[in-house]
Structures are given as C-alpha cells and as structure tokens.
C-alpha atoms as a PDB file:
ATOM      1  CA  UNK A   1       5.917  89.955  -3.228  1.00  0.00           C
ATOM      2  CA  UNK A   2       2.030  89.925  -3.365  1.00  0.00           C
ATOM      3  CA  UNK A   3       0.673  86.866  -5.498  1.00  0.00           C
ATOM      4  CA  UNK A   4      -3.119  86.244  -5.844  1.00  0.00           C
ATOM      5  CA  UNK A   5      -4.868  83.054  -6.681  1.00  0.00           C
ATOM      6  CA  UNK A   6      -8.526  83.143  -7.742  1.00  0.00           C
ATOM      7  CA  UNK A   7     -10.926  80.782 -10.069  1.00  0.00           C
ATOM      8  CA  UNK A   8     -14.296  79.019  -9.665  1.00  0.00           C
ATOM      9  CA  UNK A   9     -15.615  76.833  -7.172  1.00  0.00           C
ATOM     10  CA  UNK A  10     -13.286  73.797  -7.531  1.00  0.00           C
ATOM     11  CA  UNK A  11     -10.530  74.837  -9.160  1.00  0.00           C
ATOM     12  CA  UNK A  12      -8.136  74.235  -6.896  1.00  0.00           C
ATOM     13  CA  UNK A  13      -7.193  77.828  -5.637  1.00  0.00           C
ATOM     14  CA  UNK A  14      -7.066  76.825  -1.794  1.00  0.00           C
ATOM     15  CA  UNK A  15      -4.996  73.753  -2.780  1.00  0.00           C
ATOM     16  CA  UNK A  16      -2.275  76.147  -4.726  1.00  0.00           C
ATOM     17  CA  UNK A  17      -2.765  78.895  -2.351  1.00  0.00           C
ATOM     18  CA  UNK A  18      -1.397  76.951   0.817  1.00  0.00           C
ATOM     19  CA  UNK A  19       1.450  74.807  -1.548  1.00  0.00           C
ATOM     20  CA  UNK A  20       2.700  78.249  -2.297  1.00  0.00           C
ATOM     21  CA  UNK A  21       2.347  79.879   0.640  1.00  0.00           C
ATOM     22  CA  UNK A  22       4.561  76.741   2.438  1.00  0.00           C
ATOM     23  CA  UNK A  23       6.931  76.448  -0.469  1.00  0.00           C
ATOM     24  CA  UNK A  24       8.360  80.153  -0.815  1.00  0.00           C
ATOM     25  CA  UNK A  25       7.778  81.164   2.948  1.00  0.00           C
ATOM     26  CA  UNK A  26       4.905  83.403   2.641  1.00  0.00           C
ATOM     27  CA  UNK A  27       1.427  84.066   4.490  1.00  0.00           C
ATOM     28  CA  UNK A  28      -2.034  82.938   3.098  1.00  0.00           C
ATOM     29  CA  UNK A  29      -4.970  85.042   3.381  1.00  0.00           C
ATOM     30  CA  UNK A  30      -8.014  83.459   1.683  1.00  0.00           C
ATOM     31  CA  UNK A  31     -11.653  84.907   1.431  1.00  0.00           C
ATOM     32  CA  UNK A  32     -12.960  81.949   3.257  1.00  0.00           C
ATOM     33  CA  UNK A  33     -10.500  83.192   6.437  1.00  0.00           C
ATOM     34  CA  UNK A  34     -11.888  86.716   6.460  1.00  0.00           C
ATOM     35  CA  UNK A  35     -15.378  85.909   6.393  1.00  0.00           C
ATOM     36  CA  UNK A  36     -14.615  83.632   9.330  1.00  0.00           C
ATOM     37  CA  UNK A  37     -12.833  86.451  10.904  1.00  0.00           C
ATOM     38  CA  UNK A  38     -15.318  88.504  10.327  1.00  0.00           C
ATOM     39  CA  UNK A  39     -18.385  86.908  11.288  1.00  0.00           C
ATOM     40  CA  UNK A  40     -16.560  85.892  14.938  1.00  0.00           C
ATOM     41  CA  UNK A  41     -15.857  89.767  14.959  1.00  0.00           C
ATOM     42  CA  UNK A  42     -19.671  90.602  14.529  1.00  0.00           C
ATOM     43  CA  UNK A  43     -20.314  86.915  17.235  1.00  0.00           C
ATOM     44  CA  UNK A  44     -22.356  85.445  14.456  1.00  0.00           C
ATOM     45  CA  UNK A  45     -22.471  81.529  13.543  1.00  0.00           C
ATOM     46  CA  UNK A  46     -21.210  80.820   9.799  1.00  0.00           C
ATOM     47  CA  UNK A  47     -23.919  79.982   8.737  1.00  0.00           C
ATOM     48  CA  UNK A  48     -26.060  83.255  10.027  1.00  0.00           C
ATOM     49  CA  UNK A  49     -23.548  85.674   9.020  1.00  0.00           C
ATOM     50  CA  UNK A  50     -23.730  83.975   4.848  1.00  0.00           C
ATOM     51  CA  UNK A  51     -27.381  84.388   5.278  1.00  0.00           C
ATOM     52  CA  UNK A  52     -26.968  87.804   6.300  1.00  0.00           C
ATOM     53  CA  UNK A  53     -24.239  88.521   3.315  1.00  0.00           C
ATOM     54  CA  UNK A  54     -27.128  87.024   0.974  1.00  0.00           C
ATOM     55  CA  UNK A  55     -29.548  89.643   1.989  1.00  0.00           C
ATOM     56  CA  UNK A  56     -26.943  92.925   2.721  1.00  0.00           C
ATOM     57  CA  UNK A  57     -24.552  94.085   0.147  1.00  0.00           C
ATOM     58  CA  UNK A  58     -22.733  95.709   2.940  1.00  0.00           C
ATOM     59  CA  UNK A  59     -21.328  92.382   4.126  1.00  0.00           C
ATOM     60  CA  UNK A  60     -19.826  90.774   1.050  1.00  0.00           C
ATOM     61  CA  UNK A  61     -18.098  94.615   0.645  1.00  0.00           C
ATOM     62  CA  UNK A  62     -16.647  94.425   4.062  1.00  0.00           C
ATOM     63  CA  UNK A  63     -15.590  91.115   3.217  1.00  0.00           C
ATOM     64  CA  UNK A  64     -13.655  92.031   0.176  1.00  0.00           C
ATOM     65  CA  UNK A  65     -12.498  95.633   1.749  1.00  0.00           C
ATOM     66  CA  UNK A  66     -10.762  93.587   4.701  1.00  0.00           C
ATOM     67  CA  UNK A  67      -9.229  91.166   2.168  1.00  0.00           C
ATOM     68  CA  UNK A  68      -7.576  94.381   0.490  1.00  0.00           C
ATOM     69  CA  UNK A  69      -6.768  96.229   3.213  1.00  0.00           C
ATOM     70  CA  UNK A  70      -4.774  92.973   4.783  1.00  0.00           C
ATOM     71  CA  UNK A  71      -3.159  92.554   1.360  1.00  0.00           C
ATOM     72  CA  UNK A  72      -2.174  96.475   1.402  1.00  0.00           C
ATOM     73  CA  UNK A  73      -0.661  96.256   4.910  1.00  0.00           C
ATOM     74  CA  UNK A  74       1.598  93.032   4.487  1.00  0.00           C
ATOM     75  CA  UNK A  75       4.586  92.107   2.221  1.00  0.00           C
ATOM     76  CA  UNK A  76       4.783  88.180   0.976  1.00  0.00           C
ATOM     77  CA  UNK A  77       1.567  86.827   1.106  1.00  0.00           C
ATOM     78  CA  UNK A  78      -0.958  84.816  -1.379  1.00  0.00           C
ATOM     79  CA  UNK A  79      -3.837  86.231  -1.648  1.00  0.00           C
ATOM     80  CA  UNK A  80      -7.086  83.906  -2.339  1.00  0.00           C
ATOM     81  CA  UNK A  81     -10.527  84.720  -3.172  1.00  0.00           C
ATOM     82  CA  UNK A  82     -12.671  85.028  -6.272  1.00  0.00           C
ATOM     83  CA  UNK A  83     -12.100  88.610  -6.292  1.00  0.00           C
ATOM     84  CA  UNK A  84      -8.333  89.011  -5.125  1.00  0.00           C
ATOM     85  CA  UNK A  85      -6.775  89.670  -8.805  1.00  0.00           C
ATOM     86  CA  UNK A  86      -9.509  92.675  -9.209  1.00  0.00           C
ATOM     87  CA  UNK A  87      -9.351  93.660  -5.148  1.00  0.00           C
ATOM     88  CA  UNK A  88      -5.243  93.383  -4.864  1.00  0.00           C
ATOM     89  CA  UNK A  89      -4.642  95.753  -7.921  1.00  0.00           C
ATOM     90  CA  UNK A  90      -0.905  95.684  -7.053  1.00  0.00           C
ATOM     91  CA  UNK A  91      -0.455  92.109  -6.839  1.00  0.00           C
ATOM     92  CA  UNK A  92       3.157  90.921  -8.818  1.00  0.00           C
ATOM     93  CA  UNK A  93       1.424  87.792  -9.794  1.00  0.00           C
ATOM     94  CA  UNK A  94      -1.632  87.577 -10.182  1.00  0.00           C
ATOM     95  CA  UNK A  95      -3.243  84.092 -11.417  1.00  0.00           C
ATOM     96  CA  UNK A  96      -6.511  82.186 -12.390  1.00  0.00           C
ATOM     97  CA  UNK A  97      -7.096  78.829 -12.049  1.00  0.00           C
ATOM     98  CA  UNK A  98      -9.401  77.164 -14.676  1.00  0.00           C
ATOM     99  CA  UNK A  99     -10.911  73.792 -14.594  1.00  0.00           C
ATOM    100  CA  UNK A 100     -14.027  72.155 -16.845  1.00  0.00           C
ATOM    101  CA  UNK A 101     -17.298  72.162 -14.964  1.00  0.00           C
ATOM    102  CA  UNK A 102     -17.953  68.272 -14.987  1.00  0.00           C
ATOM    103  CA  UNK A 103     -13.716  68.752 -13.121  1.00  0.00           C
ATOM    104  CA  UNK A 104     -14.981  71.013 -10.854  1.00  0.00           C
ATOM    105  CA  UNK A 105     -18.261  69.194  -9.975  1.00  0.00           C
ATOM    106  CA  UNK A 106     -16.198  65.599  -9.118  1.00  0.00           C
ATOM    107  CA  UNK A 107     -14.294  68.087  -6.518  1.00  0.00           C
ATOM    108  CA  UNK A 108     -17.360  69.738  -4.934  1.00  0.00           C
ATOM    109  CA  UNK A 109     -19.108  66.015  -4.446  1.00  0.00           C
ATOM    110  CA  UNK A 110     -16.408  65.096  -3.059  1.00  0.00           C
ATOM    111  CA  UNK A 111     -14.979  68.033  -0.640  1.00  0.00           C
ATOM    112  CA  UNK A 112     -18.230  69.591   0.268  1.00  0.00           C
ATOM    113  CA  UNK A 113     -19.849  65.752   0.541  1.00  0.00           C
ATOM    114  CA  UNK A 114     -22.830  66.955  -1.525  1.00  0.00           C
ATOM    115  CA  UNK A 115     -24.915  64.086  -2.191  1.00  0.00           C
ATOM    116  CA  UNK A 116     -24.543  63.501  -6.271  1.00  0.00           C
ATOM    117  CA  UNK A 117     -23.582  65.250  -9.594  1.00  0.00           C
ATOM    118  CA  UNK A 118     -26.971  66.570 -10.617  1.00  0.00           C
ATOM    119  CA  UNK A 119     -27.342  68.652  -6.782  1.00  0.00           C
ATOM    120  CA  UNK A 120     -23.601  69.545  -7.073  1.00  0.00           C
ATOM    121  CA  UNK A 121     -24.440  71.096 -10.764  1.00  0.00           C
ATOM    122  CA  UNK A 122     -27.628  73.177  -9.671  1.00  0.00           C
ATOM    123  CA  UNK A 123     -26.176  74.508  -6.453  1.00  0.00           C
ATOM    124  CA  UNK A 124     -22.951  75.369  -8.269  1.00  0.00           C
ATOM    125  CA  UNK A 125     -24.182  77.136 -11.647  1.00  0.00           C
ATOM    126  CA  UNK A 126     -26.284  79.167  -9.262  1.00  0.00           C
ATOM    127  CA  UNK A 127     -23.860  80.353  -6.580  1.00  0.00           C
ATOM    128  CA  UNK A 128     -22.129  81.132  -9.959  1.00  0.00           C
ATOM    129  CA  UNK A 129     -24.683  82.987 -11.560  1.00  0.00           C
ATOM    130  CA  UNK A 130     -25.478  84.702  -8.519  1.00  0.00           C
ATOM    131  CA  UNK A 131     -21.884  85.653  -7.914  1.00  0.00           C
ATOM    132  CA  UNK A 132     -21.348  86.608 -10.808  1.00  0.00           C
ATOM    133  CA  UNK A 133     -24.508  88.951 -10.774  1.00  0.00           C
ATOM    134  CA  UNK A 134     -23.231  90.974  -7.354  1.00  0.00           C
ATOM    135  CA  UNK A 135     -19.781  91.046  -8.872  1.00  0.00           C
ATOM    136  CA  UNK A 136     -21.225  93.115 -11.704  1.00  0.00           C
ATOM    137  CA  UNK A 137     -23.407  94.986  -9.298  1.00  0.00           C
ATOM    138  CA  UNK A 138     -21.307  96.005  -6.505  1.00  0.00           C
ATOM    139  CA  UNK A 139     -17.783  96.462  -8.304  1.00  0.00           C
ATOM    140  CA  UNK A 140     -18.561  96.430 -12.103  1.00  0.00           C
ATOM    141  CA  UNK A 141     -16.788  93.307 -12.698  1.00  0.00           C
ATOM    142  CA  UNK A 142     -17.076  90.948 -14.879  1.00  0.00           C
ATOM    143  CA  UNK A 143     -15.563  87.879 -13.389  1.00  0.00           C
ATOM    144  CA  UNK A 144     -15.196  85.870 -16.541  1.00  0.00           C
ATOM    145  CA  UNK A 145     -12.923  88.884 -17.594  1.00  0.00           C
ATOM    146  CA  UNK A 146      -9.522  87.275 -17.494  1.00  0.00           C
ATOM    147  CA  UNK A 147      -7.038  89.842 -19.263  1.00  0.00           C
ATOM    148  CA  UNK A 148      -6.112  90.930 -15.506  1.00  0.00           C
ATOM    149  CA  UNK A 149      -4.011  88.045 -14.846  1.00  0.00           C
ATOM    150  CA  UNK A 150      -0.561  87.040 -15.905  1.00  0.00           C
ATOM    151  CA  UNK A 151      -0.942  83.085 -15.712  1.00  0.00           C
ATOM    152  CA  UNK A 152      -3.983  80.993 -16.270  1.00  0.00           C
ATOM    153  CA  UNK A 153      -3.559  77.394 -15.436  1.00  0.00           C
ATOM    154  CA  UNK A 154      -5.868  74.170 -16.028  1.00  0.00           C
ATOM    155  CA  UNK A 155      -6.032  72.306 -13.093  1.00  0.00           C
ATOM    156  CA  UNK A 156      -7.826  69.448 -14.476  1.00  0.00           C
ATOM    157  CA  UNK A 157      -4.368  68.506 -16.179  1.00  0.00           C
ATOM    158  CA  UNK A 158      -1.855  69.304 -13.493  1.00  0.00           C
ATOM    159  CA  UNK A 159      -1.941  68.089  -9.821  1.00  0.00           C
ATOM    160  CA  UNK A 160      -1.277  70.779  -6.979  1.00  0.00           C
ATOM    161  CA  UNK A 161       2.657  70.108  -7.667  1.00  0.00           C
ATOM    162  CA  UNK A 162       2.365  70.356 -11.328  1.00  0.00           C
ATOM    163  CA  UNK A 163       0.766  73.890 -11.352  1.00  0.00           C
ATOM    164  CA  UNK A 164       3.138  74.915  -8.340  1.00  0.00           C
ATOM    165  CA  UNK A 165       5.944  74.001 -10.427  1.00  0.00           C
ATOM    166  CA  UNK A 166       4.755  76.257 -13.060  1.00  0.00           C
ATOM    167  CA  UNK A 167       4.146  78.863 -10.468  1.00  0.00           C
ATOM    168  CA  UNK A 168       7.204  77.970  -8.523  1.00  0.00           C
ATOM    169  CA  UNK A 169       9.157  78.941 -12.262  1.00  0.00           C
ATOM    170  CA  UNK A 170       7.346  82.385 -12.929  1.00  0.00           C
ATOM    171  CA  UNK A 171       8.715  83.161  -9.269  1.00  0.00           C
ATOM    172  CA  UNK A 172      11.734  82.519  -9.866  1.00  0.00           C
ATOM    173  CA  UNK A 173      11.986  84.631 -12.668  1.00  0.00           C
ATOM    174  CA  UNK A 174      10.427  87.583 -11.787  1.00  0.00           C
ATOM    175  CA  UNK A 175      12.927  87.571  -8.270  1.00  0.00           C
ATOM    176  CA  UNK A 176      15.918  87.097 -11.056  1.00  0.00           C
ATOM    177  CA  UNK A 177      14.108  89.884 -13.189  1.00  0.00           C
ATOM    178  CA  UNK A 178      13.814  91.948 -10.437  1.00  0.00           C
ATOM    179  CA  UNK A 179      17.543  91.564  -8.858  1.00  0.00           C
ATOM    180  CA  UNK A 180      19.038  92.509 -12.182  1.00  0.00           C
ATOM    181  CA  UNK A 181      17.008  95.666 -12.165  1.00  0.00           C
ATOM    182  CA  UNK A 182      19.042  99.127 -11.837  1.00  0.00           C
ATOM    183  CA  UNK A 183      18.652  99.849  -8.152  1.00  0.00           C
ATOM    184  CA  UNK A 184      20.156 103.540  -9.256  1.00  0.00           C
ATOM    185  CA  UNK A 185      17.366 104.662 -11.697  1.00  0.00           C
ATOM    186  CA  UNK A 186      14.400 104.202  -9.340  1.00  0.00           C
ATOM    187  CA  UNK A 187      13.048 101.661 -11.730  1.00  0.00           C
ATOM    188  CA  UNK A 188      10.100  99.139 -10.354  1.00  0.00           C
ATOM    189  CA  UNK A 189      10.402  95.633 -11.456  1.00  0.00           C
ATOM    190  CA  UNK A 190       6.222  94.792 -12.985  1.00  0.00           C
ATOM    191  CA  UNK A 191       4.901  91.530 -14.223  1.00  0.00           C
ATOM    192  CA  UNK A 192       4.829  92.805 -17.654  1.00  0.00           C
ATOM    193  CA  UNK A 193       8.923  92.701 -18.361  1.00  0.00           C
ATOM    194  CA  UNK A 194       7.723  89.033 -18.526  1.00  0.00           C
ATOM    195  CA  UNK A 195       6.223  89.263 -22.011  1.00  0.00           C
ATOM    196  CA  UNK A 196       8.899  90.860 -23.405  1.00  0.00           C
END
C-alpha cells in the first residue's frame, strides 16, 4: 500500500504522516527527509542547498524526482510532501490536509518559533505564492487543484488521533475491499470502488 499525505504549511501532514506510518507498520518518506538527504549527498549546509533550490529549478526537480523514485521502489510507505499526491500517481490513498490560515499561522509561530502572527502571515502567503508559482512552472500544477485526492480532512477540527482514526477507517476498508477481490480474474483493487 502507497498512501500520500500533502497540504499547506501547517496543516498537520508531518504529524499524520508519522501517526500512520507507526500505527499500520509502514515507512515514512517526507520531502523535508529528501532534501536533507540530498543536500548531505551534494556536502551542502541546509541552509545553502534551499538557497541554491531558490535560484536553480534543477534542485527542487531532483528533489521531487527522488521522492518518486523512492515511492516507486518500495511497498508500504506514506508518502509526504506538497507534491506527493501529483508525484506518486499510483498512490492507493492519496489525501490532503486542510486547515484555515489564521490555524495554520498559530502552528508556524509556534513550531518554527517565528516571532509573531503578522511575520508568520507574510513569510507564509509568500512561500505560498511562490510555491505555488514553480508548481505551475515546472510541472503544470495547480496545487489548489484538489480532485486528485480521495480524502480531504480539516485539521483545525480533529487532533492527530481524530484524523488518523478517519484514516485508520478508509484503511481498513480498502484492505477488506481488496481481500474480497477475485484473485482469479486479474482484477486490481483502486481507490475508486470506494465511491461506489
């Protein structure tokens, strides 16, 4: 099973990522890992190899190329990054975690220990904006697309254990979906037998 977790910053997508990943047995691979990876590959600091990602396309597509190609190589694994719905294209679950900006902003302040609201705001509607702008650019994605995913989820009004037990459930039934399948017919179990 390949399940991918993506939303804006704040959500909560780390948060859900690693609850899943220790509930059902299954390895995490977040964006945030890779870059690490990747910048310790190239013997950069952090914080040179995001300034160098800033300036060179060619770094946020290697970033995003390694996320897919570790996602295409293993079996059971979440998958999280801001990209990993559009990047894993044959993800089982794929799932978006929305949240209110003033939510979102209380999380930054806190987690990132930016110094108030009003800096939070300006450096967060910008690292959208420009996100948003090289998503478009590089892939020809619109990010605030969301008709790839099979569950959005507010995080503002469920804790980490209230959305996992609404992702724990949609696990459940796609294994029980998929172990009722004909094994005979060479019929593939997909998210959509869900809606019907």
């Amino acid at each position: 099973m390949r399940i991918t977790v993506s939303g804006l910053p704040g959500s909560g997508t780390t948060s859900l990522s690693r609850y899943l990943a220790e509930r059902h047995g299954m390895t995490m691979i977040s964006a945030g890992e890779v870059f690490r990876q990747l910048a310790q590959e190239h013997n950069l600091e952090l914080a040179e190899f995001g300034r160098l990602a800033e300036q060179d396309p060619s770094f946020d597509k290697m970033i995003d190329a390694r996320q897919k190609e570790i996602a295409a190589d293993r079996n059971d694994i979440i998958v999280e990054g801001r990209l990993s719905g559009w990047m894993v294209e044959n993800a089982d679950l794929k799932i978006w975690l929305f949240a209110p900006i003033a939510c979102r902003l209380l999380r930054i302040v806190s987690r990132d220990q930016v110094a108030d609201m009003a800096t939070a705001e300006k450096i967060t509607i910008e690292r959208e904006r420009c996100e948003a702008g090289r998503y478009r650019l590089y892939y020809d994605i619109d990010i605030g697309d969301l008709s790839i995913y099979h569950l959005i989820l507010n995080s503002e009004h469920w804790d980490v254990a209230g959305l996992g037990a609404t992702v724990d459930t949609a696990i459940a039934e796609m294994r029980r979906s998929s172990a009722q399948a004909p094994k005979d017919t060479g019929t593939v179990w997909h998210p959509s037998r869900l809606q019907k």
